[in-house]
N, C-alpha and C. Protein backbone atom coordinates (compact mmCIF):
# COMPACT_ATOMS: atom_id res chain seq x y z
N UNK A 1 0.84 -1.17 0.00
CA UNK A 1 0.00 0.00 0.00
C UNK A 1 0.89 1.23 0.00
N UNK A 2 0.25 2.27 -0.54
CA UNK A 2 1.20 3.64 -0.59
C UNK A 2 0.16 4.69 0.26
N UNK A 3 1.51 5.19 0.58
CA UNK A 3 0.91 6.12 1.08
C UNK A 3 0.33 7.69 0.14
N UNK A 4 -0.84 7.94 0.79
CA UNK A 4 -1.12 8.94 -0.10
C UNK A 4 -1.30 10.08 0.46
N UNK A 5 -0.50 10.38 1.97
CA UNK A 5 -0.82 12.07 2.49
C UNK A 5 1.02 12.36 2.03
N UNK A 6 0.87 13.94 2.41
CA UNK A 6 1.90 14.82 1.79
C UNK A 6 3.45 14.28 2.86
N UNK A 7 4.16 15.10 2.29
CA UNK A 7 5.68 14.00 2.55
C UNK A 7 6.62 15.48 3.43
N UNK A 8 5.35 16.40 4.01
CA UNK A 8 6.33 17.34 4.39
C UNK A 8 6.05 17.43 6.02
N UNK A 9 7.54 17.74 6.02
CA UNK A 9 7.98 17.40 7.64
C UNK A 9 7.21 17.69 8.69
N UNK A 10 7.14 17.20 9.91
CA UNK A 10 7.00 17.25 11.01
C UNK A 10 7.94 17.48 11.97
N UNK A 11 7.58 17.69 13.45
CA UNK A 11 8.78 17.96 14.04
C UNK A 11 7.70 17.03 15.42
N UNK A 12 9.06 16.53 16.00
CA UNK A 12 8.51 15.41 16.48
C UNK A 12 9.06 15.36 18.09
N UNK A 13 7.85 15.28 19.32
CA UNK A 13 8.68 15.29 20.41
C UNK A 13 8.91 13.94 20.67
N UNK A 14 9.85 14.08 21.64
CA UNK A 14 10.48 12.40 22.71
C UNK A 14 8.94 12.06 23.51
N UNK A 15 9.19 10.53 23.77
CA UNK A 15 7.90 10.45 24.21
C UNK A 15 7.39 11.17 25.77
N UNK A 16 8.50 11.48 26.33
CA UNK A 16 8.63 12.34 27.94
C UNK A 16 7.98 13.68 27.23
N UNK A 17 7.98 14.58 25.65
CA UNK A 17 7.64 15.74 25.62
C UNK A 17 8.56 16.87 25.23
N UNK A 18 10.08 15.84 25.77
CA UNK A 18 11.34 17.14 25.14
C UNK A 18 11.68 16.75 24.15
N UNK A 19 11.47 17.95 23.32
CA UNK A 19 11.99 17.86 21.49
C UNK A 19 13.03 18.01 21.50
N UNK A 20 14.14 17.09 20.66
CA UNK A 20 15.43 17.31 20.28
C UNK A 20 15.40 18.04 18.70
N UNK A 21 14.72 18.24 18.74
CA UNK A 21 15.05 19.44 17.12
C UNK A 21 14.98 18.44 15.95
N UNK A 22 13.95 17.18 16.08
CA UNK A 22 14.07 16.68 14.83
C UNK A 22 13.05 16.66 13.95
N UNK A 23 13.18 16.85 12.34
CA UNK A 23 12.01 16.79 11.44
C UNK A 23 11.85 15.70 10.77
N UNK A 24 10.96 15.31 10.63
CA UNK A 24 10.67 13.98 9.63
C UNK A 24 10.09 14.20 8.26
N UNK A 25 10.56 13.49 7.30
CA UNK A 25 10.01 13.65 5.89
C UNK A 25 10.04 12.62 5.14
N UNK A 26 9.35 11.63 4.28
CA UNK A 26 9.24 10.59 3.56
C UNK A 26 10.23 10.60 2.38
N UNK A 27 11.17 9.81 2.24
CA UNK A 27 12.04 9.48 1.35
C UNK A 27 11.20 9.73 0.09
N UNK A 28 11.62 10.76 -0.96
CA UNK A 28 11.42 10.08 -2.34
C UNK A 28 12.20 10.32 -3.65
N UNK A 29 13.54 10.68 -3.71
CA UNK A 29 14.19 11.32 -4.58
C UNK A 29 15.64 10.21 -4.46
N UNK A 30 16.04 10.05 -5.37
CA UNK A 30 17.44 8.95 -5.86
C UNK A 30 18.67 9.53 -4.57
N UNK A 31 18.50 11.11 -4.27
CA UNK A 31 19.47 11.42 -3.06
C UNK A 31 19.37 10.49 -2.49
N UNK A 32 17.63 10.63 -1.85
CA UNK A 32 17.10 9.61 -0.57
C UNK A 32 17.77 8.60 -0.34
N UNK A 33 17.68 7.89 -1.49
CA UNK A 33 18.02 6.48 -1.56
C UNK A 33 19.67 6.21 -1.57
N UNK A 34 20.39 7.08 -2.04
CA UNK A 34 21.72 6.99 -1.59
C UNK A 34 22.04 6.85 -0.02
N UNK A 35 21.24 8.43 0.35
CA UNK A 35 21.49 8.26 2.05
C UNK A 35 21.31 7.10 2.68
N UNK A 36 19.78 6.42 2.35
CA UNK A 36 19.75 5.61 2.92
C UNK A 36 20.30 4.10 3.14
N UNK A 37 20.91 4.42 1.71
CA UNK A 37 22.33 3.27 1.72
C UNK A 37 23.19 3.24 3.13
N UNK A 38 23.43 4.81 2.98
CA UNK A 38 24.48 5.44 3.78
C UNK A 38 24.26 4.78 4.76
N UNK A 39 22.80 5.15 5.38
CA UNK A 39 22.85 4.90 6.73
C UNK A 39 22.85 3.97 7.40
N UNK A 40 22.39 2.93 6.69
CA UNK A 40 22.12 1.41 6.52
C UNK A 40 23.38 0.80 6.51
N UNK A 41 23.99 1.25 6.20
CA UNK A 41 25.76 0.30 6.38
C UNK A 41 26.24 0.74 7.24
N UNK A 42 26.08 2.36 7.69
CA UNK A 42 27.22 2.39 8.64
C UNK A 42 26.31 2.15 9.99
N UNK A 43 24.93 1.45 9.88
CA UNK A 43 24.96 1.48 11.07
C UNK A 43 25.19 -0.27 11.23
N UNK A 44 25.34 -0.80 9.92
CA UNK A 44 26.11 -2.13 9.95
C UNK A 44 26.90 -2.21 10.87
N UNK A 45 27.98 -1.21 9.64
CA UNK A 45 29.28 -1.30 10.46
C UNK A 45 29.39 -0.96 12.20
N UNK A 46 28.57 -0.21 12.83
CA UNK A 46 28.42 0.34 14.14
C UNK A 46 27.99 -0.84 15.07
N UNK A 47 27.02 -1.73 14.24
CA UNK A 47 26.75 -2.94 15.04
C UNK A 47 27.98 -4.08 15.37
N UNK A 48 28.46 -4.24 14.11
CA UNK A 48 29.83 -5.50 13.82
C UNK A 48 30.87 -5.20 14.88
N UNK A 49 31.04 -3.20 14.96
CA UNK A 49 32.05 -3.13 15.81
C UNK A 49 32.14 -3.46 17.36
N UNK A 50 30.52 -3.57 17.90
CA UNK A 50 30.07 -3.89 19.09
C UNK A 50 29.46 -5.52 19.18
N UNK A 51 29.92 -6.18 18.15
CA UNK A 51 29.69 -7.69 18.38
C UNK A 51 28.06 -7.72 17.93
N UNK A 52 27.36 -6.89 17.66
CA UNK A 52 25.99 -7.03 17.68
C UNK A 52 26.00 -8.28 16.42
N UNK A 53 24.90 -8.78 16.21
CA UNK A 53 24.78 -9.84 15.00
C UNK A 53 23.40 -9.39 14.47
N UNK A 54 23.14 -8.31 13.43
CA UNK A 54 21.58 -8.08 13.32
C UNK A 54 21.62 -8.04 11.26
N UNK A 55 22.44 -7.31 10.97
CA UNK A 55 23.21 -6.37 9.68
C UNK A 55 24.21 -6.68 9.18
N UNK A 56 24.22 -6.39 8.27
CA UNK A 56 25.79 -5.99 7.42
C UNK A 56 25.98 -5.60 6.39
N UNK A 57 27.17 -5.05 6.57
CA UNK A 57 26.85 -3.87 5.24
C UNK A 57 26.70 -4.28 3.69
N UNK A 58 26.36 -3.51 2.76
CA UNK A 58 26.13 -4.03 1.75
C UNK A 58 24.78 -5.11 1.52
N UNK A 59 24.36 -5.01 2.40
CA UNK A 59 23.32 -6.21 2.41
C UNK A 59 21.82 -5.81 1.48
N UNK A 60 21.83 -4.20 1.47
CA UNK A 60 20.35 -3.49 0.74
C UNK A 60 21.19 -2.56 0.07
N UNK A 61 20.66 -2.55 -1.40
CA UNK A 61 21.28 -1.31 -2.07
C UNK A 61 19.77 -0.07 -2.45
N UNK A 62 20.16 0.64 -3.45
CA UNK A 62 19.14 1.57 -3.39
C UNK A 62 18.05 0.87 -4.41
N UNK A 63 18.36 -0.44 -4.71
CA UNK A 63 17.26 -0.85 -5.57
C UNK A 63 16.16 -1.64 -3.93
N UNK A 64 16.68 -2.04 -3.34
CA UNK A 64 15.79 -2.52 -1.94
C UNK A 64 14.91 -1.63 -1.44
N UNK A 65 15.53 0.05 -1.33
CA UNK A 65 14.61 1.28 -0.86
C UNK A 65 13.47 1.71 -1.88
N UNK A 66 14.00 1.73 -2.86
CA UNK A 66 12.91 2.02 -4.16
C UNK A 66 11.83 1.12 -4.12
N UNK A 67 12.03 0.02 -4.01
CA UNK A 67 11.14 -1.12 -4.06
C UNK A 67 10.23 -0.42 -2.63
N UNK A 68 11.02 -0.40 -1.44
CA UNK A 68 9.95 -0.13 -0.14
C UNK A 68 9.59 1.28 -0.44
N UNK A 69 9.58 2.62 -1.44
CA UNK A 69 8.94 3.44 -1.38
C UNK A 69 7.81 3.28 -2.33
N UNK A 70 7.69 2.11 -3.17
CA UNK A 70 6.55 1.86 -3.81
C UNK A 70 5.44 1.07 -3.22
N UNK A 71 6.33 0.22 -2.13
CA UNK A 71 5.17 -0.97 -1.42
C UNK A 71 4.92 -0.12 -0.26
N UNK A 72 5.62 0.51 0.33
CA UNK A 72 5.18 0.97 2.10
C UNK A 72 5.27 3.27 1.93
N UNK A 73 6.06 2.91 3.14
CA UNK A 73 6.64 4.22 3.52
C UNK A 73 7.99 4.13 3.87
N UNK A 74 9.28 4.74 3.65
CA UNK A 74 10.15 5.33 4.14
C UNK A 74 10.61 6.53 4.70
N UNK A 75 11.00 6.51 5.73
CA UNK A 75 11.37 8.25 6.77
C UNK A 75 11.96 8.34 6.87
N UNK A 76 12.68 9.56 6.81
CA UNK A 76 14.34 10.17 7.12
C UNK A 76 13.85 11.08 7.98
N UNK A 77 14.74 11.13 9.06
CA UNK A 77 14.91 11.91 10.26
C UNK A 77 16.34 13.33 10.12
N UNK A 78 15.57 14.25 10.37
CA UNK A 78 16.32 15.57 10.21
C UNK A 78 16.63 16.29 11.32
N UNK A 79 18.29 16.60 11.04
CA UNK A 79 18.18 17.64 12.30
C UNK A 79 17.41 18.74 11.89
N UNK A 80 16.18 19.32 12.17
CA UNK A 80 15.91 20.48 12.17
C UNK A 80 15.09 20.21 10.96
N UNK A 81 14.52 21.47 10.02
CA UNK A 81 13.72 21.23 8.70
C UNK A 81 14.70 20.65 7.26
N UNK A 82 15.89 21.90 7.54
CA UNK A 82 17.23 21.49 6.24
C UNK A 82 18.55 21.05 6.95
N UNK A 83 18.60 20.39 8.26
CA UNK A 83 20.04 19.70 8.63
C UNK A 83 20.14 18.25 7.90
N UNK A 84 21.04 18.21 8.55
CA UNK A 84 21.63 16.37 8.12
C UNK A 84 21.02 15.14 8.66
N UNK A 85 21.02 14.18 7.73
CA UNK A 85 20.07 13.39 8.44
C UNK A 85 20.48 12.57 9.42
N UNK A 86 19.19 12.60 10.21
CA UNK A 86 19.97 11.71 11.45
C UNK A 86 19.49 10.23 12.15
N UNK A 87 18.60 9.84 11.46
CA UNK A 87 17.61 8.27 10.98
C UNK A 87 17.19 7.94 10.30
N UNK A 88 16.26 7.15 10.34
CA UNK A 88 15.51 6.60 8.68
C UNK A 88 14.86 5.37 9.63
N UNK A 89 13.70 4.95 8.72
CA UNK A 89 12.77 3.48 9.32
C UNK A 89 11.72 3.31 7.96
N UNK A 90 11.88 2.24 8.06
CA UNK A 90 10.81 2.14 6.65
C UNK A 90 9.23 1.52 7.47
N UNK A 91 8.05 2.03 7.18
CA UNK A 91 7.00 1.35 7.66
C UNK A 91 6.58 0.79 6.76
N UNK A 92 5.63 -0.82 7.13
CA UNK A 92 5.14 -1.46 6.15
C UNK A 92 3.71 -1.75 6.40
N UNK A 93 2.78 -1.58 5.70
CA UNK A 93 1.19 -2.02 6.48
C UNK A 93 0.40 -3.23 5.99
N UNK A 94 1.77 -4.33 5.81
CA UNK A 94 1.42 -5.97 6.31
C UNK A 94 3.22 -6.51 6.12
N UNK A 95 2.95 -7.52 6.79
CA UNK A 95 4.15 -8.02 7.02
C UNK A 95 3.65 -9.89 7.32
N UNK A 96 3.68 -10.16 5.91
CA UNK A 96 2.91 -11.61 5.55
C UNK A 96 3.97 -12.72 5.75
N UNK A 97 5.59 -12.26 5.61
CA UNK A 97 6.50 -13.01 6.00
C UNK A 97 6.90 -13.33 7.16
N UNK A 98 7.23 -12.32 8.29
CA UNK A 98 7.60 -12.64 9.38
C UNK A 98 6.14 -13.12 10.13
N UNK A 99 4.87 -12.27 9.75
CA UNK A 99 3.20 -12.13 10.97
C UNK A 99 2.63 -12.92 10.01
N UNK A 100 2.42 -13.56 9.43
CA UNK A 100 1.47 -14.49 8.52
C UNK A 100 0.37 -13.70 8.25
N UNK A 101 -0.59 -13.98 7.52
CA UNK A 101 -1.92 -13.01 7.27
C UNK A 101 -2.46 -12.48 8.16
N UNK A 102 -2.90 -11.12 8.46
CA UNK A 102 -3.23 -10.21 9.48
C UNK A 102 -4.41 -9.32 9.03
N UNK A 103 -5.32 -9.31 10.09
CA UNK A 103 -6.15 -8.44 10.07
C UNK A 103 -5.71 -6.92 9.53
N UNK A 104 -5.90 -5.88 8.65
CA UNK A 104 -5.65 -4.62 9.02
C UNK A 104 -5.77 -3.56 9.83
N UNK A 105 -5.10 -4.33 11.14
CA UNK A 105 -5.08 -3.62 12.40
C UNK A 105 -3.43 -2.69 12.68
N UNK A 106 -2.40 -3.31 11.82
CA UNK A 106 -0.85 -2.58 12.70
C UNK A 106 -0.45 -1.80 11.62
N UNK A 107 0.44 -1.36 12.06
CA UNK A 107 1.87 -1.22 11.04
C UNK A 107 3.01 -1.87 11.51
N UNK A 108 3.87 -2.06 10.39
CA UNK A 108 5.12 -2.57 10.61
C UNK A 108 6.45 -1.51 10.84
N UNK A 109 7.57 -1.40 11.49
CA UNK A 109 8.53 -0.76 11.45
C UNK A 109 9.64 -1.58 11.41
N UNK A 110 10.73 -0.92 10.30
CA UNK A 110 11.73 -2.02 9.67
C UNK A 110 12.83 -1.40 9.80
N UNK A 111 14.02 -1.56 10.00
CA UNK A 111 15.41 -0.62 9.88
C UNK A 111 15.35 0.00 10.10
N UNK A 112 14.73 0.31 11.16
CA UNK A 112 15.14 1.44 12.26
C UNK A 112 16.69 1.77 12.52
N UNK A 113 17.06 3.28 12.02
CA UNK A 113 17.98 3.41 12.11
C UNK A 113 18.53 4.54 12.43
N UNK A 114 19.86 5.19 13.06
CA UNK A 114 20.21 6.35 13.69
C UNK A 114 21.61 6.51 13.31
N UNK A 115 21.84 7.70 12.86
CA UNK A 115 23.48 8.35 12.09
C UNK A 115 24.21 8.84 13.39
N UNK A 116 25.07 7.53 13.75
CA UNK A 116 25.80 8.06 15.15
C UNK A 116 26.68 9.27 15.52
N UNK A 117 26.96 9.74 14.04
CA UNK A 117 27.37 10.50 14.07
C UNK A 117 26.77 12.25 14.61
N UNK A 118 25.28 12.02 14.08
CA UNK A 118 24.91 13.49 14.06
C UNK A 118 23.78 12.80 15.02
N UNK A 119 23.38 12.05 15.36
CA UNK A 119 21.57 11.97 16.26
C UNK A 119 22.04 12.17 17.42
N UNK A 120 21.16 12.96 17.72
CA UNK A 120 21.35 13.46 19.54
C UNK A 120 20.83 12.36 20.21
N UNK A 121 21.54 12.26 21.38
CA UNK A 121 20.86 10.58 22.36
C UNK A 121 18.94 11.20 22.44
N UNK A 122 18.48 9.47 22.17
CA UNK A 122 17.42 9.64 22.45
C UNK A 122 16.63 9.50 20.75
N UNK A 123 17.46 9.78 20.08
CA UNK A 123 17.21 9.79 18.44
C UNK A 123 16.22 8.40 18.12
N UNK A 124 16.88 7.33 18.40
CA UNK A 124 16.21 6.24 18.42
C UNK A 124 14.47 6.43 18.80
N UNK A 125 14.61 6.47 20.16
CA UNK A 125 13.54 6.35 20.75
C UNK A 125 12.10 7.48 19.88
N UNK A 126 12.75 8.49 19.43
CA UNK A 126 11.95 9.80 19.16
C UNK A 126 11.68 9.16 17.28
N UNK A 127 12.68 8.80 16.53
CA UNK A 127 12.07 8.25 15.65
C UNK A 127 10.91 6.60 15.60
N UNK A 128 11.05 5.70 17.03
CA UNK A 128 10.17 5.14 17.02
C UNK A 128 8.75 5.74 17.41
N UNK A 129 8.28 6.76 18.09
CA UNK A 129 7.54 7.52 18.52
C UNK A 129 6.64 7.98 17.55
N UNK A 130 7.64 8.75 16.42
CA UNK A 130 7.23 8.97 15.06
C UNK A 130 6.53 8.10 14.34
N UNK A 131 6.66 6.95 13.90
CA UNK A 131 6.19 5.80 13.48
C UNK A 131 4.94 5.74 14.18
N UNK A 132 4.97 5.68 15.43
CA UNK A 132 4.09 4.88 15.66
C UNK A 132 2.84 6.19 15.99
N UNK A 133 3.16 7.43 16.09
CA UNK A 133 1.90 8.35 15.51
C UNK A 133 1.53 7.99 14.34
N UNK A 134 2.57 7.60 13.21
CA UNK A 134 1.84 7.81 11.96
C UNK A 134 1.05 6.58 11.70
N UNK A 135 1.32 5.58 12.52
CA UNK A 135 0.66 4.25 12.70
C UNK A 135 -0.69 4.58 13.01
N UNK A 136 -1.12 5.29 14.19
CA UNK A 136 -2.04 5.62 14.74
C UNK A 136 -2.98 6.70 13.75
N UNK A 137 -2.17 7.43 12.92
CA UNK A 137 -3.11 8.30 12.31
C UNK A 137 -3.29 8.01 11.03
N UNK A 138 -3.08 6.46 10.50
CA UNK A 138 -3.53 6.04 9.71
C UNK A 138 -4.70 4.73 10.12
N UNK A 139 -5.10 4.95 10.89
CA UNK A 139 -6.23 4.22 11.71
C UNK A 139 -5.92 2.75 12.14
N UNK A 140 -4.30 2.86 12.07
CA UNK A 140 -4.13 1.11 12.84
C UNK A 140 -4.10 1.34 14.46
N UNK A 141 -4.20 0.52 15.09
CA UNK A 141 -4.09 0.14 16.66
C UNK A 141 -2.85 -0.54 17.10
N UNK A 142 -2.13 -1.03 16.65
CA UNK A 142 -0.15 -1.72 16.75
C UNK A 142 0.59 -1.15 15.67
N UNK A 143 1.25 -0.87 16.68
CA UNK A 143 3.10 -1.11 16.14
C UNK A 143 3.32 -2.43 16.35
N UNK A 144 3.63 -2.86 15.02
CA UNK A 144 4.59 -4.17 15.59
C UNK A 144 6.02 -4.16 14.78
N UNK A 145 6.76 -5.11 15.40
CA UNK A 145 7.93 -4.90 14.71
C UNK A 145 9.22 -6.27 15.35
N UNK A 146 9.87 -6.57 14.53
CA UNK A 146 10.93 -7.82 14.71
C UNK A 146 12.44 -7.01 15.08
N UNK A 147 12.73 -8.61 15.43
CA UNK A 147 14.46 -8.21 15.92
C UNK A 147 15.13 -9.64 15.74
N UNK A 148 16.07 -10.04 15.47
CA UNK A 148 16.59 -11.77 15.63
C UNK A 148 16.67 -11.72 16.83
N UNK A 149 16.23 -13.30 16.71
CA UNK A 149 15.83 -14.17 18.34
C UNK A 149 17.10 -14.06 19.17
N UNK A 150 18.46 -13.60 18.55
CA UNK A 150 19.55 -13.69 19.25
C UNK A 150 20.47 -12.29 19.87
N UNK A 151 19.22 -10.90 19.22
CA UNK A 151 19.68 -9.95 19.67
C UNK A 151 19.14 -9.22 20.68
N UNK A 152 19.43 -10.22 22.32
CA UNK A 152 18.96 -9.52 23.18
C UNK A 152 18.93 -8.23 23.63
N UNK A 153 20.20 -7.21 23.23
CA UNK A 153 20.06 -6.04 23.20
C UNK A 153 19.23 -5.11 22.67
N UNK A 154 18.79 -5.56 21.18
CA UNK A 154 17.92 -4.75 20.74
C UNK A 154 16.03 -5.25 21.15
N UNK A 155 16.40 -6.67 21.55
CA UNK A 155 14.89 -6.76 22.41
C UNK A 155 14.54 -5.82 23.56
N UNK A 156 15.47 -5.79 24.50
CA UNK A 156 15.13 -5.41 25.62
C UNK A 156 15.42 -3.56 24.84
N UNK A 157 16.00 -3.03 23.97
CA UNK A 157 15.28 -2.04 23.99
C UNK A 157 14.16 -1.76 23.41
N UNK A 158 13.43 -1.98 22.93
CA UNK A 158 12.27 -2.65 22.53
C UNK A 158 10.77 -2.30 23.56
N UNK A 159 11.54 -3.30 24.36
CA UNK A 159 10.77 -3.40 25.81
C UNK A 159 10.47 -2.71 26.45
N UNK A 160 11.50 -1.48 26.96
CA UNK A 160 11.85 -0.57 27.64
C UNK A 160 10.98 0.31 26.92
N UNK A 161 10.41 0.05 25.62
CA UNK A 161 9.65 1.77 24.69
C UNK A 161 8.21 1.15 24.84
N UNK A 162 7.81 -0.38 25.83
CA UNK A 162 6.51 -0.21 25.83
C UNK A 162 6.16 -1.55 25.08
N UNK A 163 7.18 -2.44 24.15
CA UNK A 163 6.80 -3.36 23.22
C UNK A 163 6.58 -4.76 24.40
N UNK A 164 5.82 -5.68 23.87
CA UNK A 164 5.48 -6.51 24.35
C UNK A 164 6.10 -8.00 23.34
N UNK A 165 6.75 -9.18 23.86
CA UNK A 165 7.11 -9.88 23.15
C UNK A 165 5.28 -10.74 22.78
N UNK A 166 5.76 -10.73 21.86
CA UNK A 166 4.20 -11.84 21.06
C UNK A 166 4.83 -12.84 20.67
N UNK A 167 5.70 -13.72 20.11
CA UNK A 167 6.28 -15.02 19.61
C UNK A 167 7.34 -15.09 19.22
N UNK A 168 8.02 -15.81 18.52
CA UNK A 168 8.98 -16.10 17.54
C UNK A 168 8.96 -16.89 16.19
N UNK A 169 9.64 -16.75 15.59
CA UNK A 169 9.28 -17.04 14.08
C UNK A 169 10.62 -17.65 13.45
N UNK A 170 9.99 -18.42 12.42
CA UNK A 170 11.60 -18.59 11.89
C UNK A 170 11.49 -17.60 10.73
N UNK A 171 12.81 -17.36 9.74
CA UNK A 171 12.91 -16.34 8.72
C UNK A 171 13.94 -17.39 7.98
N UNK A 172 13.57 -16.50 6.84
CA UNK A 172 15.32 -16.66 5.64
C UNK A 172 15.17 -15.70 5.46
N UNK A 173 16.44 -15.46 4.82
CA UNK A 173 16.64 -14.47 4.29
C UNK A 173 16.31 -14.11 2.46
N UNK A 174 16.24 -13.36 1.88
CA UNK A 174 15.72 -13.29 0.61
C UNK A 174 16.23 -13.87 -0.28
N UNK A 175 17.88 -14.49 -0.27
CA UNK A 175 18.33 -14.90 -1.22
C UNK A 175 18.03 -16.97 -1.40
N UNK A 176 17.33 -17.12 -0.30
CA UNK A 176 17.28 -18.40 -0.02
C UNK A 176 18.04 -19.07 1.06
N UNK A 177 18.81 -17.88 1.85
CA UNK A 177 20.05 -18.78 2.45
C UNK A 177 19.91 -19.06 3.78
N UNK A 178 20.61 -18.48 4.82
CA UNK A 178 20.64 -18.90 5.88
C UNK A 178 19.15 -18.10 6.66
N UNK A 179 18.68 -19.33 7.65
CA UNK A 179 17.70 -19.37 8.25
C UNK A 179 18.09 -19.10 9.67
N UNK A 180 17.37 -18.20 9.83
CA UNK A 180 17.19 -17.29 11.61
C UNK A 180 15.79 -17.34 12.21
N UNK A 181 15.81 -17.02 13.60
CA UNK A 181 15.20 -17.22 14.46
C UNK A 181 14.85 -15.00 14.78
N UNK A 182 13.11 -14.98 14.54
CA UNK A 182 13.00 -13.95 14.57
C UNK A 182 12.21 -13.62 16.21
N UNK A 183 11.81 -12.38 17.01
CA UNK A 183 11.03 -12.03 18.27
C UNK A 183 10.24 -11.07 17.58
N UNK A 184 9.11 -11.38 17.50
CA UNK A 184 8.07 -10.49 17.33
C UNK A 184 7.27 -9.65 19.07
N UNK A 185 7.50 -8.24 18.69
CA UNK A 185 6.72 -7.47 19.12
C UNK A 185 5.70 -6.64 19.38
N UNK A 186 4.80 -5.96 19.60
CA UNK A 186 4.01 -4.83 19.61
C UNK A 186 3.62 -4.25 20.08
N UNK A 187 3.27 -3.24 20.52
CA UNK A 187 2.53 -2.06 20.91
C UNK A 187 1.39 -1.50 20.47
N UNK A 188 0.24 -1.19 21.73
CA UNK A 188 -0.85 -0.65 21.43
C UNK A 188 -0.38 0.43 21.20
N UNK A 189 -0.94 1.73 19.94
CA UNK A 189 -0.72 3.15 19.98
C UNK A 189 -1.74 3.74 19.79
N UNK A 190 -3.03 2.73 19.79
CA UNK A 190 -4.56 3.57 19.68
C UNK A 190 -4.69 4.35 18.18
N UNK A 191 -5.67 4.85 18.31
CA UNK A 191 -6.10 5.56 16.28
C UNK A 191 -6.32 6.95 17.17
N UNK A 192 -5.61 7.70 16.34
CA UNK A 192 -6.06 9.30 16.49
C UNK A 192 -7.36 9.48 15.50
């Protein structure tokens, strides 16, 4: 499904209420899709260097983002209206691979991601926040969203924003290859 409201920014508070100065705007221009290469590897690389096991780089090029700005939504996170970007998350409104057939009750949030370089702490949390208004003001009732079964770190932050574990799943990956163990989550965020 596409989205069909306008692609211009918002400014978005933390869920406590204090704004860190960030704007949000929907990916749609070949830049986009470079950045979001960008951001997507190095936050590879940011994981590999801390042992995390989630990513790696090179794994999505800008033909992967193009594809998700025709099937879903993609967001880039801004410092400010014209700063640098400082996240990105792609939403999806079904997720038939990891959740099997679903009522149209959620949204999905996918690559969630933060430019360590420029996101002020808290970046994370304030772009999941984001999502999950726009979840809500497109008349779903969940956020839901995955993590591998083996990355307890990024479960338990997860947890900590309110998510609730719902199951586990197995996955492959797209090329046919190696098979993982996924944690499904969600969150009520109610319909505005």
């Amino acid at each position: 499904m596409t989205n069909t409201g306008s692609p211009s920014p918002t400014t978005a508070p933390l869920p406590s209420g204090l704004s860190l100065g960030l704007s949000f705007r929907q990916a749609e221009s070949d830049g986009d899709l470079t950045e979001l290469v960008r951001l997507r590897d190095a936050a590879a690389r940011w994981q590999i260097e801390r042992g995390i096991e989630q990513w790696q780089p090179g794994e999505l090029d800008e033909g992967h983002f193009r594809r998700r700005l025709r099937e879903g939504e993609v967001w880039l996170a801004m410092l400010g209206p014209d700063g640098p970007s400082a996240g990105a998350w792609e939403l999806w409104w079904d997720d038939e691979p990891a959740w099997g057939v679903q009522p149209p009750v959620a949204g999905y949030v996918h690559r969630l991601m933060t430019d360590r370089r420029t996101a002020p702490p808290g970046a994370g949390r304030a772009l999941l926040a984001e999502a999950e208004r726009r979840i809500a003001a497109y008349g779903r009732e969940l956020c839901r969203l995955d993590c591998l079964t083996s990355n307890d770190r990024l479960r338990r932050y997860y947890e900590e924003a309110g998510y609730a574990v719902v199951g586990e799943q197995a996955g492959k990956n797209g090329d046919g290859g190696r098979t993982y163990g996924v944690t499904l989550l969600e969150k009520r965020v109610g319909v505005a």
